[in-house]
N, C-alpha and C. Protein backbone atom coordinates (compact mmCIF):
# COMPACT_ATOMS: atom_id res chain seq x y z
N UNK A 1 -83.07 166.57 -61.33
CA UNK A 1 -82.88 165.36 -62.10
C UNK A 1 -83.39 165.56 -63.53
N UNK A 2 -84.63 166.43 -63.40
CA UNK A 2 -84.74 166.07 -64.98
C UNK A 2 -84.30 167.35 -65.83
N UNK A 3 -83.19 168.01 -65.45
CA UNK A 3 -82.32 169.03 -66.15
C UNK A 3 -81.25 167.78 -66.51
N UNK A 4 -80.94 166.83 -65.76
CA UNK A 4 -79.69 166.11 -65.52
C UNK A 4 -80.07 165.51 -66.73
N UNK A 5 -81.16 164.87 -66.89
CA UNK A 5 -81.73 164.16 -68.08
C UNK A 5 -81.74 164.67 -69.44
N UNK A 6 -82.46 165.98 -69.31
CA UNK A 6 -82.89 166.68 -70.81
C UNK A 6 -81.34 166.85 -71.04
N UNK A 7 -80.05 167.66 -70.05
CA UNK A 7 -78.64 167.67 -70.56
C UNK A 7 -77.96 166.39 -71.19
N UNK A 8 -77.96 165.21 -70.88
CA UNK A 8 -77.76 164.19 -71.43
C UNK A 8 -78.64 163.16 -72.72
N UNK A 9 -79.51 164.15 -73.33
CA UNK A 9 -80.33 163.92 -74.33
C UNK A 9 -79.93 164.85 -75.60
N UNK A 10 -79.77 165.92 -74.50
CA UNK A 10 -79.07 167.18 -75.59
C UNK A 10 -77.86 166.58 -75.92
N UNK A 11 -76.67 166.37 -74.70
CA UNK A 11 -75.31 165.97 -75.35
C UNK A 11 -75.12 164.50 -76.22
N UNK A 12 -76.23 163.58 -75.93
CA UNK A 12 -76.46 162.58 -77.20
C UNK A 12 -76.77 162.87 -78.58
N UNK A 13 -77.39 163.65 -78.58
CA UNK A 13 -77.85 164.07 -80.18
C UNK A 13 -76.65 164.45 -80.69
N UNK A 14 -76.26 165.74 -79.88
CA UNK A 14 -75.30 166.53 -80.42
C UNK A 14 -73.71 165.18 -81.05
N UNK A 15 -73.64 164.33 -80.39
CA UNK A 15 -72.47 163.23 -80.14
C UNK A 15 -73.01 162.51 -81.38
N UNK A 16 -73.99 161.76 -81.72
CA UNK A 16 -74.60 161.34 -82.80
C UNK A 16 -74.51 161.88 -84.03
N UNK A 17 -74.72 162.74 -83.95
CA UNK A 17 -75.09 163.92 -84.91
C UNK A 17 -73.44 164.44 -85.63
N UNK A 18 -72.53 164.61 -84.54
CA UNK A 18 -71.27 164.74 -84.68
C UNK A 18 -70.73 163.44 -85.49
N UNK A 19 -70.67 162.59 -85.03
CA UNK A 19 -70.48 161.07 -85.34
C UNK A 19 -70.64 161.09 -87.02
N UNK A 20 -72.11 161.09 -87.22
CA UNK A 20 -72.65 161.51 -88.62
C UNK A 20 -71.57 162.47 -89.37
N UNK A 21 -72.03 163.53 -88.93
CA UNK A 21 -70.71 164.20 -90.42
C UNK A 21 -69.62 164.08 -90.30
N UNK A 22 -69.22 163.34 -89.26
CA UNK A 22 -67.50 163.00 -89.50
C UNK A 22 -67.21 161.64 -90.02
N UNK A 23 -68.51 160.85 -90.14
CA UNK A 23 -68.18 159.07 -90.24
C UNK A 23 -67.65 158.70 -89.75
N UNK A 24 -68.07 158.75 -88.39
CA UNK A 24 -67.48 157.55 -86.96
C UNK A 24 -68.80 157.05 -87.01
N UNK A 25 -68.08 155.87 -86.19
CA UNK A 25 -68.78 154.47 -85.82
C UNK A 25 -68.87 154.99 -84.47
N UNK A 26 -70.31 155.29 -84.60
CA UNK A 26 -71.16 155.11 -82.81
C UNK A 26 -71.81 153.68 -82.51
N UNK A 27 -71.94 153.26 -81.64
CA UNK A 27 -72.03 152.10 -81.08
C UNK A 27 -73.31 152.55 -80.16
N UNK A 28 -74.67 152.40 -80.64
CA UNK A 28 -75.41 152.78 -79.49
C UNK A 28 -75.89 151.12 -78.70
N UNK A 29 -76.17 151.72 -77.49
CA UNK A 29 -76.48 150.63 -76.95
C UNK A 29 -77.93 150.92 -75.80
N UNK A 30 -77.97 151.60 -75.71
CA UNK A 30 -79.53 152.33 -75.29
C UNK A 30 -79.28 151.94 -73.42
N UNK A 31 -78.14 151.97 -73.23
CA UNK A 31 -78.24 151.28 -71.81
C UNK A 31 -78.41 150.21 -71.40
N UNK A 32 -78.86 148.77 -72.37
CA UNK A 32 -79.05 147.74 -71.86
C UNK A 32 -78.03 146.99 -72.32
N UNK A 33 -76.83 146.92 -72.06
CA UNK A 33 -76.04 146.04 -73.15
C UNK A 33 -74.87 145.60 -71.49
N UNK A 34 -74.40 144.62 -71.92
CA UNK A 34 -73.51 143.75 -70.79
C UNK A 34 -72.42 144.11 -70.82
N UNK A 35 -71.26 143.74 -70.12
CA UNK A 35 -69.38 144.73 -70.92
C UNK A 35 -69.24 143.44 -71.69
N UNK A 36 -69.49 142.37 -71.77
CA UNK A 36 -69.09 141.51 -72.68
C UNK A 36 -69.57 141.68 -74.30
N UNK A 37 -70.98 141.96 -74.26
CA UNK A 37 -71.29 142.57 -75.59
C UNK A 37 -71.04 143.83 -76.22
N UNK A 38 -70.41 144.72 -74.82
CA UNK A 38 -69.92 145.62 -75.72
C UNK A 38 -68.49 145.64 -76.20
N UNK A 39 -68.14 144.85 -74.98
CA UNK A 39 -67.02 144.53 -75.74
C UNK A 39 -66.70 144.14 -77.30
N UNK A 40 -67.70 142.69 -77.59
CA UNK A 40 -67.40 142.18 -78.74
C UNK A 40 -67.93 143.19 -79.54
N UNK A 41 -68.74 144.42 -79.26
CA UNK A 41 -69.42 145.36 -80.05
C UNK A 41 -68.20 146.38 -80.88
N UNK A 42 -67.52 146.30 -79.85
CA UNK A 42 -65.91 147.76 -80.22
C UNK A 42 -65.26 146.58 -81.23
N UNK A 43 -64.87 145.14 -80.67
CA UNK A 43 -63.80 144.44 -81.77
C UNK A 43 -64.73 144.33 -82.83
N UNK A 44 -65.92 143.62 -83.17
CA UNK A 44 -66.54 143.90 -84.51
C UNK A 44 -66.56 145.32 -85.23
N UNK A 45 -66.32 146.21 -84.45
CA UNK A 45 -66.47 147.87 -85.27
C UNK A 45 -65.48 148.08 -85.22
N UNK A 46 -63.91 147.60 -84.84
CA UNK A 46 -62.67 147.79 -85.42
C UNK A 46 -61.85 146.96 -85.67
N UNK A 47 -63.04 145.78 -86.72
CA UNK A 47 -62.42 144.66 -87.15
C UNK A 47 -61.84 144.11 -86.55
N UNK A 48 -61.81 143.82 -85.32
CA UNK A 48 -60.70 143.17 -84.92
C UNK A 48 -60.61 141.37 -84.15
N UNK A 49 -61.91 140.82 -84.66
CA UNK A 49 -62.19 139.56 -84.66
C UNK A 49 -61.17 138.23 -85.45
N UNK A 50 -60.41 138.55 -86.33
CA UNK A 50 -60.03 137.91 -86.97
C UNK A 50 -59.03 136.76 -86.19
């Protein structure tokens, strides 16, 4: 388990980090977030509230 862990800490950074020099919109949510807020999380980050 905690290889399972440190690998999914590694592939976050790396995803973040990627995100960064390309200027994408990452959406973190640290694990605590509902599908409804993330939902409204994706239409606010691709404008799409209107």
């Amino acid at each position: 388990m905690d290889n399972f862990i440190q690998n999914n800490i590694v592939q976050s950074r790396f995803i973040a980090e990627d995100c960064r020099r390309n200027r994408a919109t990452l959406i973190v949510t640290g694990g605590h977030i509902g599908l409804e807020d993330a939902y409204t999380a994706v239409r606010r980050s691709f404008r799409l509230d209107r």
